[in-house]
Protein backbone atom coordinates (compact mmCIF):
# COMPACT_ATOMS: atom_id res chain seq x y z
CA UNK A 1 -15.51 -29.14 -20.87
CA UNK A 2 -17.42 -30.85 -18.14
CA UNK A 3 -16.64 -34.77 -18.91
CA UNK A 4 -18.18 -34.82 -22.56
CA UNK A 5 -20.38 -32.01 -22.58
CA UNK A 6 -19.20 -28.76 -23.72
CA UNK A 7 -19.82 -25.84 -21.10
CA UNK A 8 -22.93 -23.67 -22.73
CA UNK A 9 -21.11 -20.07 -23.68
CA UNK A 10 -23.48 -17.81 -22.88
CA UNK A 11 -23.15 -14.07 -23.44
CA UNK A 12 -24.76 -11.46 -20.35
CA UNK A 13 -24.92 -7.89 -20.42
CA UNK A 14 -21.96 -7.53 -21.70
CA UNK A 15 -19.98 -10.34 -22.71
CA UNK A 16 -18.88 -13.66 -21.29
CA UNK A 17 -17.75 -13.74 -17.70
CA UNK A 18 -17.38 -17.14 -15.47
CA UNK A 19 -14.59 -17.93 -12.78
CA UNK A 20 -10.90 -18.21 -13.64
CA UNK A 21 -9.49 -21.98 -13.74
CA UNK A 22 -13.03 -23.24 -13.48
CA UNK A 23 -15.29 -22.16 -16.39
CA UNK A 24 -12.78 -19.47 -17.65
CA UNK A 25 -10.29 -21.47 -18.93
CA UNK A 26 -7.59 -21.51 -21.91
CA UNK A 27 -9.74 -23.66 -23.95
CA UNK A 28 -12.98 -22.16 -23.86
CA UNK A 29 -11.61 -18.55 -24.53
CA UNK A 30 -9.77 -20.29 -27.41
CA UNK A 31 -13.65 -21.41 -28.42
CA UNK A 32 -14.50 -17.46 -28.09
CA UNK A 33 -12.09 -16.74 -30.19
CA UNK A 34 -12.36 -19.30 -32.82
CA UNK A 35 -16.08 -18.24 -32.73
CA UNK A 36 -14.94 -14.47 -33.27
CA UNK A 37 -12.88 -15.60 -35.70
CA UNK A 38 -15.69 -17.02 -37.73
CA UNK A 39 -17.36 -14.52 -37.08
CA UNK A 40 -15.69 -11.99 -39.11
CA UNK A 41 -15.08 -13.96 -42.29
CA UNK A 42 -18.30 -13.95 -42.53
CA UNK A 43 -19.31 -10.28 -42.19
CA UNK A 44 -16.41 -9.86 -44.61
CA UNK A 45 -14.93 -8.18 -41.60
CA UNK A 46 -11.42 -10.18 -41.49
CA UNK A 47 -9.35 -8.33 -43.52
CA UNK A 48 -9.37 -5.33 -41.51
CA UNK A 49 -8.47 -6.97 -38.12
CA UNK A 50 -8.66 -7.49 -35.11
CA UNK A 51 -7.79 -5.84 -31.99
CA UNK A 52 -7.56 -7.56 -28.37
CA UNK A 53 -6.94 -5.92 -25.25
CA UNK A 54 -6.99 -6.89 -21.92
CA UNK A 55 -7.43 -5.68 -18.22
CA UNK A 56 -5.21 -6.25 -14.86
CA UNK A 57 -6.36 -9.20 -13.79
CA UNK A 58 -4.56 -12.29 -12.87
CA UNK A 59 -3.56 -14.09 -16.24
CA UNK A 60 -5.43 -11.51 -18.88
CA UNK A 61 -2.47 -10.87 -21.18
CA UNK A 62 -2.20 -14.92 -21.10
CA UNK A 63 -5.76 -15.70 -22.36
CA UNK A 64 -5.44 -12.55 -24.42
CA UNK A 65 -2.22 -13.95 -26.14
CA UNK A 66 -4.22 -17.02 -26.87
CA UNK A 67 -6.90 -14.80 -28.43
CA UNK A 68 -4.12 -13.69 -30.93
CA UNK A 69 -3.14 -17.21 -31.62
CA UNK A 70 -6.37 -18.24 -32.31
CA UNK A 71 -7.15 -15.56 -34.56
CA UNK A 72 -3.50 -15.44 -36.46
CA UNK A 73 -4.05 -19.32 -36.65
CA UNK A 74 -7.46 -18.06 -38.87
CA UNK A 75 -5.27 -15.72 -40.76
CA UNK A 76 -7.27 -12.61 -39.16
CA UNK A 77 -4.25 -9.52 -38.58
CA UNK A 78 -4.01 -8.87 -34.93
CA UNK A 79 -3.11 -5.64 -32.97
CA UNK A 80 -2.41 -7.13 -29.96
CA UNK A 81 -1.77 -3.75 -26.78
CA UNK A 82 1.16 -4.50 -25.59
CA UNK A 83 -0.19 -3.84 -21.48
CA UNK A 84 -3.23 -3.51 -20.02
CA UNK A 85 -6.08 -1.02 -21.06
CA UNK A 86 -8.93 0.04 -19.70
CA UNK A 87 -12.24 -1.06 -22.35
CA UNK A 88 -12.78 2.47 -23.63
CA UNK A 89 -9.64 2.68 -24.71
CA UNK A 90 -9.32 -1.07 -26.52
CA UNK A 91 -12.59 -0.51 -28.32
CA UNK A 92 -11.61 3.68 -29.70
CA UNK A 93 -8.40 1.56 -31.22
CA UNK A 94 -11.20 -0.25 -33.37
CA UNK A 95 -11.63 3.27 -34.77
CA UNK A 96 -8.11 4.21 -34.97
CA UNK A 97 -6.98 1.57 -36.80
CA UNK A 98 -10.06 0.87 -38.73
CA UNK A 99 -9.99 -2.90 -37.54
CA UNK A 100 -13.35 -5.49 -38.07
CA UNK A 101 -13.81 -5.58 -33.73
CA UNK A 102 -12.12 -6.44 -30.64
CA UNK A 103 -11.57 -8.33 -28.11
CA UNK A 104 -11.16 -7.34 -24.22
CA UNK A 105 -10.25 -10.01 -21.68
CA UNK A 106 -11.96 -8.26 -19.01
CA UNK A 107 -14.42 -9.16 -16.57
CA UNK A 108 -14.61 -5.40 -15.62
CA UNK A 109 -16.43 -4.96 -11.81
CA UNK A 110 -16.56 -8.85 -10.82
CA UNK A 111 -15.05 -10.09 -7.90
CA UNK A 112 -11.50 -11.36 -8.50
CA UNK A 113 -12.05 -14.68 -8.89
CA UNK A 114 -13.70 -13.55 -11.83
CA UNK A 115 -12.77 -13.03 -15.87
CA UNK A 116 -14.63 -12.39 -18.63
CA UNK A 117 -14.15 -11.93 -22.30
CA UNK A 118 -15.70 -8.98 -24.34
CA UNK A 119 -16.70 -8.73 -27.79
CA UNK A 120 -16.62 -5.19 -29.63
CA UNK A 121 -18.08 -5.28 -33.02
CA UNK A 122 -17.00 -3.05 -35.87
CA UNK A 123 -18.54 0.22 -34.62
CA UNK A 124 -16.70 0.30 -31.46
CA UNK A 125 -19.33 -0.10 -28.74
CA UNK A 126 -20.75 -3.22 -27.06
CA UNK A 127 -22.38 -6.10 -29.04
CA UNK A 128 -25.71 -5.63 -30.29
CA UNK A 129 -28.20 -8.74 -29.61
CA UNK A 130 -28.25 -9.61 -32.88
CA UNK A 131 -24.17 -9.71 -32.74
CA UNK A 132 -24.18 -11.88 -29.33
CA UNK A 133 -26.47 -14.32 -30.64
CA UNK A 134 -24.59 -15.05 -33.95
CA UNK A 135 -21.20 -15.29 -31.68
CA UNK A 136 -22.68 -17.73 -29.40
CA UNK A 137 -23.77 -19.96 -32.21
CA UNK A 138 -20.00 -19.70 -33.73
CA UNK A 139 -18.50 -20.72 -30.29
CA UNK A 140 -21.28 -23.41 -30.18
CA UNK A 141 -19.83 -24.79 -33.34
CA UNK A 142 -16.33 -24.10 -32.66
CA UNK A 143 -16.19 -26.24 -29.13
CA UNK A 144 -15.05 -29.09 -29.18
CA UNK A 145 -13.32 -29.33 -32.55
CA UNK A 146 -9.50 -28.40 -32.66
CA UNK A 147 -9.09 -24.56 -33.14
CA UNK A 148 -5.96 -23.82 -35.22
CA UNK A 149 -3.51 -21.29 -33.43
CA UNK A 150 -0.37 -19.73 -34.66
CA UNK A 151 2.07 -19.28 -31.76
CA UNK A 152 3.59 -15.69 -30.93
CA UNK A 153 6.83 -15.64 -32.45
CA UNK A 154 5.31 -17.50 -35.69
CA UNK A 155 2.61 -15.17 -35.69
CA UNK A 156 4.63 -12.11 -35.19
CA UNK A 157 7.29 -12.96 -37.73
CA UNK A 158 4.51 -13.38 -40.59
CA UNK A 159 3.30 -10.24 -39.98
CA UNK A 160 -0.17 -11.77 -38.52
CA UNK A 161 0.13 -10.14 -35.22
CA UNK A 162 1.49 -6.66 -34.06
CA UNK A 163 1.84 -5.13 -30.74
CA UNK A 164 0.19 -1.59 -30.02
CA UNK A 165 0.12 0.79 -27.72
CA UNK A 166 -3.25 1.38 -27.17
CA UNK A 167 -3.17 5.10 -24.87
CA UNK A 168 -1.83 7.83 -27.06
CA UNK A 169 -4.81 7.68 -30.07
CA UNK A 170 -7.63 7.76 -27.06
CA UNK A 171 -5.68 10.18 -25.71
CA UNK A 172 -5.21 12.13 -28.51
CA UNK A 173 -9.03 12.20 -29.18
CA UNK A 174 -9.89 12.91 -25.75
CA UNK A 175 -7.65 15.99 -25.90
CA UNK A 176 -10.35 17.19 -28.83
CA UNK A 177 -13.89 16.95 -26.58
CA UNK A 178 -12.61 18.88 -23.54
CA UNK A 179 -10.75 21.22 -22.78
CA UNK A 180 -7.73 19.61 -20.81
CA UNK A 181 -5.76 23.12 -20.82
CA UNK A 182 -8.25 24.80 -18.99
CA UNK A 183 -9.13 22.03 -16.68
CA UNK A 184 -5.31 21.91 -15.65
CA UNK A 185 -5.49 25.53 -15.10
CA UNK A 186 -8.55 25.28 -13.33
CA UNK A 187 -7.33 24.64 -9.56
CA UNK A 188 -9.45 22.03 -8.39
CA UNK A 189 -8.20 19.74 -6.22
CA UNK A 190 -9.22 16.21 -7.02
CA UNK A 191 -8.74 12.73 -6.08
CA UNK A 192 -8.14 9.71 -8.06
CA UNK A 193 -9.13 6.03 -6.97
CA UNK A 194 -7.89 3.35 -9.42
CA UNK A 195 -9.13 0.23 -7.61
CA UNK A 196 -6.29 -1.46 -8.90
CA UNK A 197 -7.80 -1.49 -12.46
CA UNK A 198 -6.22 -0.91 -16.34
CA UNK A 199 -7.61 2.78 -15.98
CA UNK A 200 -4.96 3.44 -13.67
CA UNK A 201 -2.48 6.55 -14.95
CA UNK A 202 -5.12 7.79 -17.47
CA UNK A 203 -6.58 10.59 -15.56
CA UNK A 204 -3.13 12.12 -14.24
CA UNK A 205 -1.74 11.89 -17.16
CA UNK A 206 -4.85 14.15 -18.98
CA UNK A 207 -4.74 16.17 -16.20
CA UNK A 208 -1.21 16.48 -15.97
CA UNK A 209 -0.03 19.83 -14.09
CA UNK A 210 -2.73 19.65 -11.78
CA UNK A 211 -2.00 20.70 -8.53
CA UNK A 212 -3.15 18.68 -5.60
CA UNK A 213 -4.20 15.82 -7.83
CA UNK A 214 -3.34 12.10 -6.24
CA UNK A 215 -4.10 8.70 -7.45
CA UNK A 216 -4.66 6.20 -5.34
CA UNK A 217 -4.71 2.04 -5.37
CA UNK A 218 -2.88 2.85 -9.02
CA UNK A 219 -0.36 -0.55 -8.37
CA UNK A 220 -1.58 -3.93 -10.29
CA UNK A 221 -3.39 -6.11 -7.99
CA UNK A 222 -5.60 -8.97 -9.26
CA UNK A 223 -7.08 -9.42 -5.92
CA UNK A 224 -8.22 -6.11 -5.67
CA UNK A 225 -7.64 -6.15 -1.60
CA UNK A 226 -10.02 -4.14 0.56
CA UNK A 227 -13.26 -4.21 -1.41
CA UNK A 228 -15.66 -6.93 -2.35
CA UNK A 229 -15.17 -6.58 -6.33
CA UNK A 230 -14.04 -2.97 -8.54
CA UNK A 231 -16.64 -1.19 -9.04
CA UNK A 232 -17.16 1.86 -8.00
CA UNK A 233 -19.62 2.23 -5.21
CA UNK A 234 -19.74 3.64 -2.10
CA UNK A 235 -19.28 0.58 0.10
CA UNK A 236 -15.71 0.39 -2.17
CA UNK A 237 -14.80 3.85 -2.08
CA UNK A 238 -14.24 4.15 1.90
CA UNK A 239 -10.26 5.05 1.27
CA UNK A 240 -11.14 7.86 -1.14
CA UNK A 241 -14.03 9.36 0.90
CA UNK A 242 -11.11 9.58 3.43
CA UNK A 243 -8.76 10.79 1.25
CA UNK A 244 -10.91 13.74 -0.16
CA UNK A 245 -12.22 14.81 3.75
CA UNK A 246 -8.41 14.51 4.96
CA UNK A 247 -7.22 16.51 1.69
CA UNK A 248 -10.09 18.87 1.35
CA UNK A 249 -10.31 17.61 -2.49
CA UNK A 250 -13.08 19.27 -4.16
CA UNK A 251 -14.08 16.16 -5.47
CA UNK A 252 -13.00 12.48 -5.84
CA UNK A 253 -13.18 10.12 -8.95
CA UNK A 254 -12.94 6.33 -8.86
CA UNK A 255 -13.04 4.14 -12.11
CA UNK A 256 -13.77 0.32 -12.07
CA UNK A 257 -11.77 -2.19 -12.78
CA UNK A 258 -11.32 -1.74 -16.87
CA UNK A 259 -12.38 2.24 -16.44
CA UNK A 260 -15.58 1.81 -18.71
CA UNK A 261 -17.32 3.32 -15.20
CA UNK A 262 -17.37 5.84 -12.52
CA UNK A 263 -17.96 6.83 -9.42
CA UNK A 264 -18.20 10.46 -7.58
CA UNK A 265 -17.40 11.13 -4.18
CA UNK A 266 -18.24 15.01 -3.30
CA UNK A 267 -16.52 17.51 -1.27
CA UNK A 268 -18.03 16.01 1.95
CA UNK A 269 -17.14 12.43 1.34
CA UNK A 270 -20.47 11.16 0.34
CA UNK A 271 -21.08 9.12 -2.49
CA UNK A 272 -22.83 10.33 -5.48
CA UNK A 273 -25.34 7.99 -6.59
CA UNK A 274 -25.12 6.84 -10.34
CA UNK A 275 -28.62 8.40 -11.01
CA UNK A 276 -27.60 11.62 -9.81
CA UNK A 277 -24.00 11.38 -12.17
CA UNK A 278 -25.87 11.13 -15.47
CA UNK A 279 -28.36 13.01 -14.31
CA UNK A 280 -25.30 15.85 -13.82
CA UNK A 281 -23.55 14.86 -17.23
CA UNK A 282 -27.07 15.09 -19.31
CA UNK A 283 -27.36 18.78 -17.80
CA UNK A 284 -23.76 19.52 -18.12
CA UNK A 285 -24.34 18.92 -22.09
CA UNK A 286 -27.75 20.02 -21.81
CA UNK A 287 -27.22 23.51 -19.98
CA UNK A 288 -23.64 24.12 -19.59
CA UNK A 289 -22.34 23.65 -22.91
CA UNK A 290 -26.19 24.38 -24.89
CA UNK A 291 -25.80 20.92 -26.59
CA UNK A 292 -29.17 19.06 -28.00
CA UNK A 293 -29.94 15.91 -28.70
CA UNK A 294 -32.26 12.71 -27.87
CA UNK A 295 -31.16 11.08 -24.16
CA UNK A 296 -31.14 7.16 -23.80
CA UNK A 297 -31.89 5.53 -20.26
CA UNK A 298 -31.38 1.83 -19.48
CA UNK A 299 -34.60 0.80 -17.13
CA UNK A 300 -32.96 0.96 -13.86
CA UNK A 301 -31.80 4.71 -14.56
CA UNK A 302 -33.32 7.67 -13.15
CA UNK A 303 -36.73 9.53 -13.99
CA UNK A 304 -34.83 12.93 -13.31
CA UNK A 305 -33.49 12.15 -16.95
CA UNK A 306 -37.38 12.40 -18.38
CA UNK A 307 -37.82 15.90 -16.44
CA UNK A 308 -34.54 17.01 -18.57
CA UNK A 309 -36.13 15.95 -21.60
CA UNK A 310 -38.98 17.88 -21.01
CA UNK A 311 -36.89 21.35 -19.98
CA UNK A 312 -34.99 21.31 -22.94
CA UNK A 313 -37.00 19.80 -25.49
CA UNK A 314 -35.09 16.51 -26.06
CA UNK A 315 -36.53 12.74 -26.22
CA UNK A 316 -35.87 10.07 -24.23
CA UNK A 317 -35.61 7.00 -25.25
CA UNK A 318 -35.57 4.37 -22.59
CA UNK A 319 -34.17 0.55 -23.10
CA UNK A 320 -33.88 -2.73 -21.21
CA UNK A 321 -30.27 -3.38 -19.26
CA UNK A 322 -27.23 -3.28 -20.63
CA UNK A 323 -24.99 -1.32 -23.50
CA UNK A 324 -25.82 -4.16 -25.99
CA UNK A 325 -29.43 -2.07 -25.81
CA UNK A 326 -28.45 1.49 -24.93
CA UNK A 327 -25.52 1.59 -27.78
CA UNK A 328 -28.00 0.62 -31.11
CA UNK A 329 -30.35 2.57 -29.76
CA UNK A 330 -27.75 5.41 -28.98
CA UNK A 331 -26.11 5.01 -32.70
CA UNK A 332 -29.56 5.32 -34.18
CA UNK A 333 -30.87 8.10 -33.07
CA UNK A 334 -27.28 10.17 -32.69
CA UNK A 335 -28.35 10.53 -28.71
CA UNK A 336 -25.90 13.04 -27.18
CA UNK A 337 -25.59 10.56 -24.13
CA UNK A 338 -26.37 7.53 -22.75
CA UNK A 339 -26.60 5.70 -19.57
CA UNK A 340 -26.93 2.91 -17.10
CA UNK A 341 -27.53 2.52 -13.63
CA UNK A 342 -23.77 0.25 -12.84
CA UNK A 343 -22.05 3.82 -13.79
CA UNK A 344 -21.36 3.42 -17.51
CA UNK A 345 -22.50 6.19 -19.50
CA UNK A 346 -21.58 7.16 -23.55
CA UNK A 347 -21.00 10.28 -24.81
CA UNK A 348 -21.98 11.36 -28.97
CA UNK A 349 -18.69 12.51 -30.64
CA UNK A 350 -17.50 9.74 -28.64
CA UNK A 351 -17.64 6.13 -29.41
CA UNK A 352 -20.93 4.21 -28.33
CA UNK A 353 -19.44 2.98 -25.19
CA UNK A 354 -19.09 3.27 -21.69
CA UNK A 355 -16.10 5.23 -20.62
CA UNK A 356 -15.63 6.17 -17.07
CA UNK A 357 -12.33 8.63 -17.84
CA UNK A 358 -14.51 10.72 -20.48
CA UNK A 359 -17.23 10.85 -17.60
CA UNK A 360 -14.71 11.76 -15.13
CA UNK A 361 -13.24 14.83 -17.07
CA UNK A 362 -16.72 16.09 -17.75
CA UNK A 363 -18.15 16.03 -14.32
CA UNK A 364 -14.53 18.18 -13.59
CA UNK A 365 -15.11 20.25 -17.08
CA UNK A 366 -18.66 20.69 -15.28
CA UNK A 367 -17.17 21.93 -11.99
CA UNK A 368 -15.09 24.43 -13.07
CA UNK A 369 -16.53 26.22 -15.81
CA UNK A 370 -19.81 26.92 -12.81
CA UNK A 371 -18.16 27.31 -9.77
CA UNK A 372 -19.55 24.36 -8.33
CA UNK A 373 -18.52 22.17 -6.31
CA UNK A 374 -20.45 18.23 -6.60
CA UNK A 375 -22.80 18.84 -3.73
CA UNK A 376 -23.82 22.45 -4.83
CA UNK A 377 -24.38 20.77 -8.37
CA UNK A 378 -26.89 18.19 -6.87
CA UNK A 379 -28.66 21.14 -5.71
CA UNK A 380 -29.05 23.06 -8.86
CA UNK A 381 -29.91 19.75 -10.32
CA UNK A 382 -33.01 19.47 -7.48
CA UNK A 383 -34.19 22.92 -8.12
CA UNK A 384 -34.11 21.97 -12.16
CA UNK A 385 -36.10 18.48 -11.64
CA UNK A 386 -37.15 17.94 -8.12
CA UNK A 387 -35.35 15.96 -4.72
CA UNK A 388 -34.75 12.37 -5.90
CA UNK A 389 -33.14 9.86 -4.38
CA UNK A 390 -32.19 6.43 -4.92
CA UNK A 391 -30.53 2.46 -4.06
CA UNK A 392 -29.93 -0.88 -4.96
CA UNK A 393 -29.90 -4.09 -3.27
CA UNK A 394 -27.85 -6.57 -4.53
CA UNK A 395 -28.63 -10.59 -2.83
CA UNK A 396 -27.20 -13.33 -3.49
CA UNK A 397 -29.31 -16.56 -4.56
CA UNK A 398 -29.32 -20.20 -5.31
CA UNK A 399 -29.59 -20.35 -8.59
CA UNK A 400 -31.77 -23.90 -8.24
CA UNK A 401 -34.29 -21.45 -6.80
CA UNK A 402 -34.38 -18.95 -9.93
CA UNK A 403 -37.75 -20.06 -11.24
CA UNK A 404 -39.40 -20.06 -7.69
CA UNK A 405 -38.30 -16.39 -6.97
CA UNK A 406 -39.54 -15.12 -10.68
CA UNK A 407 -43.01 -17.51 -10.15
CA UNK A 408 -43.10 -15.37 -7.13
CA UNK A 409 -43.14 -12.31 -8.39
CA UNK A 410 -44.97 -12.99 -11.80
CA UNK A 411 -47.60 -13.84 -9.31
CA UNK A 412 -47.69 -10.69 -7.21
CA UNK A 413 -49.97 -7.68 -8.50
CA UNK A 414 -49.89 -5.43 -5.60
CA UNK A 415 -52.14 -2.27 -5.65
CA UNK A 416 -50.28 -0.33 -3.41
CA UNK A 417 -46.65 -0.25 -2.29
CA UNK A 418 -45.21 1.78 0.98
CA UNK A 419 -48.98 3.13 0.75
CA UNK A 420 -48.82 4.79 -2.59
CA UNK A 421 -51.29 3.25 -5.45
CA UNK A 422 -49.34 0.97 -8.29
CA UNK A 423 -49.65 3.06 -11.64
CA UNK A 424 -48.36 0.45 -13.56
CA UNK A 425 -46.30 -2.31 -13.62
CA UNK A 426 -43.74 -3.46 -16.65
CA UNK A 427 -41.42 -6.28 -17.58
CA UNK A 428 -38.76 -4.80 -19.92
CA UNK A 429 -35.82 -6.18 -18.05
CA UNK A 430 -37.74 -7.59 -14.72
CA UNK A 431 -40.43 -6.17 -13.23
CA UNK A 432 -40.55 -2.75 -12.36
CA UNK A 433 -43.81 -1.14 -10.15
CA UNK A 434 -44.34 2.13 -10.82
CA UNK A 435 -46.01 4.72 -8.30
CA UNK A 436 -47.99 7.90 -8.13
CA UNK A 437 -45.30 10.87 -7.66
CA UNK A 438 -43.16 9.37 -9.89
CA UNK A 439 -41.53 6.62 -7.83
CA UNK A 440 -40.54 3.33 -9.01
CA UNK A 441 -39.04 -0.01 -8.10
CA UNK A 442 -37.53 -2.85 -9.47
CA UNK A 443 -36.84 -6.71 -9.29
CA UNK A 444 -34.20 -7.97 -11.53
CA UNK A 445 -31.54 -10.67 -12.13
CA UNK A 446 -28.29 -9.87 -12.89
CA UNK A 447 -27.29 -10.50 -16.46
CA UNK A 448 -23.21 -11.26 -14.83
CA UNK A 449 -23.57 -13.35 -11.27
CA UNK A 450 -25.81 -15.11 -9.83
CA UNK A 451 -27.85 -11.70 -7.91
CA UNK A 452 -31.32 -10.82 -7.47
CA UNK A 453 -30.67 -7.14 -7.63
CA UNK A 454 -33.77 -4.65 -6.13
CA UNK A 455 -33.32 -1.07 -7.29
CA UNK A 456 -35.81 2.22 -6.25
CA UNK A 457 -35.94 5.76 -6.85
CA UNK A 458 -38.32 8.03 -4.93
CA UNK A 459 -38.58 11.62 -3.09
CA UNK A 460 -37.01 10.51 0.52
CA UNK A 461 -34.03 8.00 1.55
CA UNK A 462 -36.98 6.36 3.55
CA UNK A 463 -39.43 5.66 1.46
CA UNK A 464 -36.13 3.94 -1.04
CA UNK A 465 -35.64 1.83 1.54
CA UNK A 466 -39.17 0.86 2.27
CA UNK A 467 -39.73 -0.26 -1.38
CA UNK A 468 -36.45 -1.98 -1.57
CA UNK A 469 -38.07 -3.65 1.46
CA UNK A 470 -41.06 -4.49 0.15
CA UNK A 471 -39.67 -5.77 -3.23
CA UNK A 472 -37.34 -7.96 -1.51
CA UNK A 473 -40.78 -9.49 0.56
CA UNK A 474 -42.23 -9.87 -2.47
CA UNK A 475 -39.49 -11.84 -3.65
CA UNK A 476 -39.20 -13.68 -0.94
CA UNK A 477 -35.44 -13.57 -0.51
């Protein structure tokens, strides 16, 4: 609450996510859940449940308790995990336990200050459009008016809420879509970066037996010291790039802060771009295990993904930003993957959801049934599509000065950019310019903080960098 006006709940990529003790606060995640509540008596949903997780951030399993409260207090059963779990895992316990949804206090790759609260409907994979705008009108009508909350022990002695432990049915299932015996068998030497985050433990555990496997920055810590925010790219991943030169790993693996993404480091130390990952996993399925099936792309994800479609007789389906787009779309036409540009990519047989360990394993599953080691993979991958590379910008902005920087570029209809003629130009999610030779660039908010983010794609690091360039003159930021 802001004197008498109730804060405007608003629902981004993927959930709600504002800063701890300011807009995140005991009260409004109590209107979340009373609005979740409502939600599911009226999809008829109640009865089965629901299911609320939580990450390692400072204070998660205290808004998550008062999740459960909120939701015992509406008489909705609660399976409440009993410690922090990475998203992937929360939402596959939707499955398990055939509950209506869940909830994950989470505000996965923000900065620390940050925390968020997730919504996963009955199907296990992020909210659907037409999901977040029915929750935001139940919070709407929920704020403000006194929620009704059943306190632990009450709750727990009626039966309304029971603790879970969340691992051993993901687990369990993971065990049954790759094959962990051979992978521990394998001899690869790998390392493991945790940032800090709920995914911590998973991967050693899987890959238990593996010699020369190490996890680092596995230790709860909400301020997620030496990096700007978890998530897993390169400017982050400086101690495992020096981990995997000084140990000669074959290959490092970091997961963000609730393990719904990942990031590669390769043999050398060098970051693998998230283009060039999903790129990897869609041939992995494609070529190395002879799977087929349609491909879905967020915007901002790589062209090398329409090449693949092409070679092995698969559509693509591209969408705007964001798993509330890619999952539908992914359910609907049974894709065998899906994925975004932030590192999140879904997997069919899976659930339709992000999940950075699943990723993980196959990018290792891919490695040692060819031989390969990440670099040499890259390099098959150029001689199946072509040299492509890629970056993002990410700049900070006043957000008085949205409208002027979108008036900007609404206004801008540039024929050529770093000398090569505009094909076409699209507003999907932003506005994206695309060039002859297959290049592209792109000017978008972020749907989490307050970023104008600039992304590109094209044959050379220097002709990335002289879009981004150009986009962020166009801009005028």
């Amino acid at each position: 609450m802001k004197g008498n006006t109730c804060l405007a709940i608003q629902f981004g990529t993927d959930g709600w996510r504002a800063i701890t003790g300011w807009d995140f606060t005991a009260e409004n995640v109590r209107a979340c859940a009373q609005g979740v509540a409502q939600y599911l008596k009226g999809k008829g949903l109640a009865p089965r449940g629901l299911v609320v997780g939580y990450d390692t951030r400072f204070a998660s399993e205290d808004f998550a308790a008062e999740v459960a409260q909120v939701a015992a207090g509406n008489g909705v059963p609660t399976l409440l995990c009993g410690k922090a779990a990475p998203t992937p895992v929360v939402s596959y316990n939707i499955v398990h336990h055939y509950a209506g949804g869940a909830v994950i206090i989470t505000a996965s790759h923000n900065p620390p200050q940050w925390n968020g609260f997730k919504y996963k409907p009955e199907y296990a994979g992020s909210a659907s459009q037409e999901v977040v705008d029915a929750l935001e009108q139940e919070i709407a009508q929920a704020q403000g008016h006194e929620i009704p909350r059943l306190p632990l022990p009450e709750a727990r002695a009626k039966g309304l809420v029971k603790e879970i432990e969340p691992g051993p049915p993901y687990l369990a299932h993971i065990g049954k879509l790759v094959d962990l015996g051979a992978l521990r068998a394998s001899g690869l030497k790998v390392g493991i970066d945790a940032m800090h985050g709920a995914g911590a433990g998973y991967l050693p555990h899987l890959l238990d037996g593996l010699p020369g496997l190490t996890e680092l920055r596995s230790e709860r810590n909400p301020s997620f010291p030496g990096m700007r925010q978890p998530e897993p790219v390169a400017h982050n991943l400086a101690p495992l790039s020096q981990h995997v030169l000084g140990q000669r790993c074959d290959v490092g693996i970091a997961l963000d802060g609730d393990a719904d993404r990942v990031g590669i480091i390769d043999e050398h130390g060098q970051f693998l771009s998230t283009l060039h990952t999903f790129a990897l996993l869609c041939l992995y399925l494609l070529e190395t295990r002879g799977q087929r099936g349609p491909l879905v792309k967020s915007i901002t994800m790589t062209s090398m993904v329409y090449r693949l479609g092409e070679l092995y007789g698969v559509p693509v389906h591209e969408t705007p930003v964001g798993f509330k787009y890619l999952g539908p779309v992914m359910r609907q036409q049974d894709a065998l993957a899906a994925g975004e540009e932030s590192g999140g990519y879904a997997f069919r047989g899976h659930i339709p959801e992000r999940d950075g360990i699943l990723s993980g394993l196959f990018i290792l599953d891919m490695m040692a049934r060819t031989g390969k080691r990440p670099s040499e993979l890259v390099q098959h991958l150029y001689s199946k599509v072509g040299e492509h590379h890629f970056d993002r910008w990410d700049i900070p902005f006043d957000p008085s000065k949205r409208a002027a920087v979108v008036q900007r570029v609404a206004s801008r209809n540039p024929e050529t950019l770093t000398g090569k003629r505009v094909q076409g130009r699209d507003e999907t999610d932003g506005a994206r310019f695309r060039l002859n030779g297959g290049a592209w660039v792109l000017i978008r908010f972020s749907g989490t903080e307050p970023l104008l983010r600039l992304y590109a794609e094209a044959e050379s690091p220097a002709q990335v960098e002289r879009l981004l360039t150009e986009a962020r003159d166009m801009a005028g930021v």
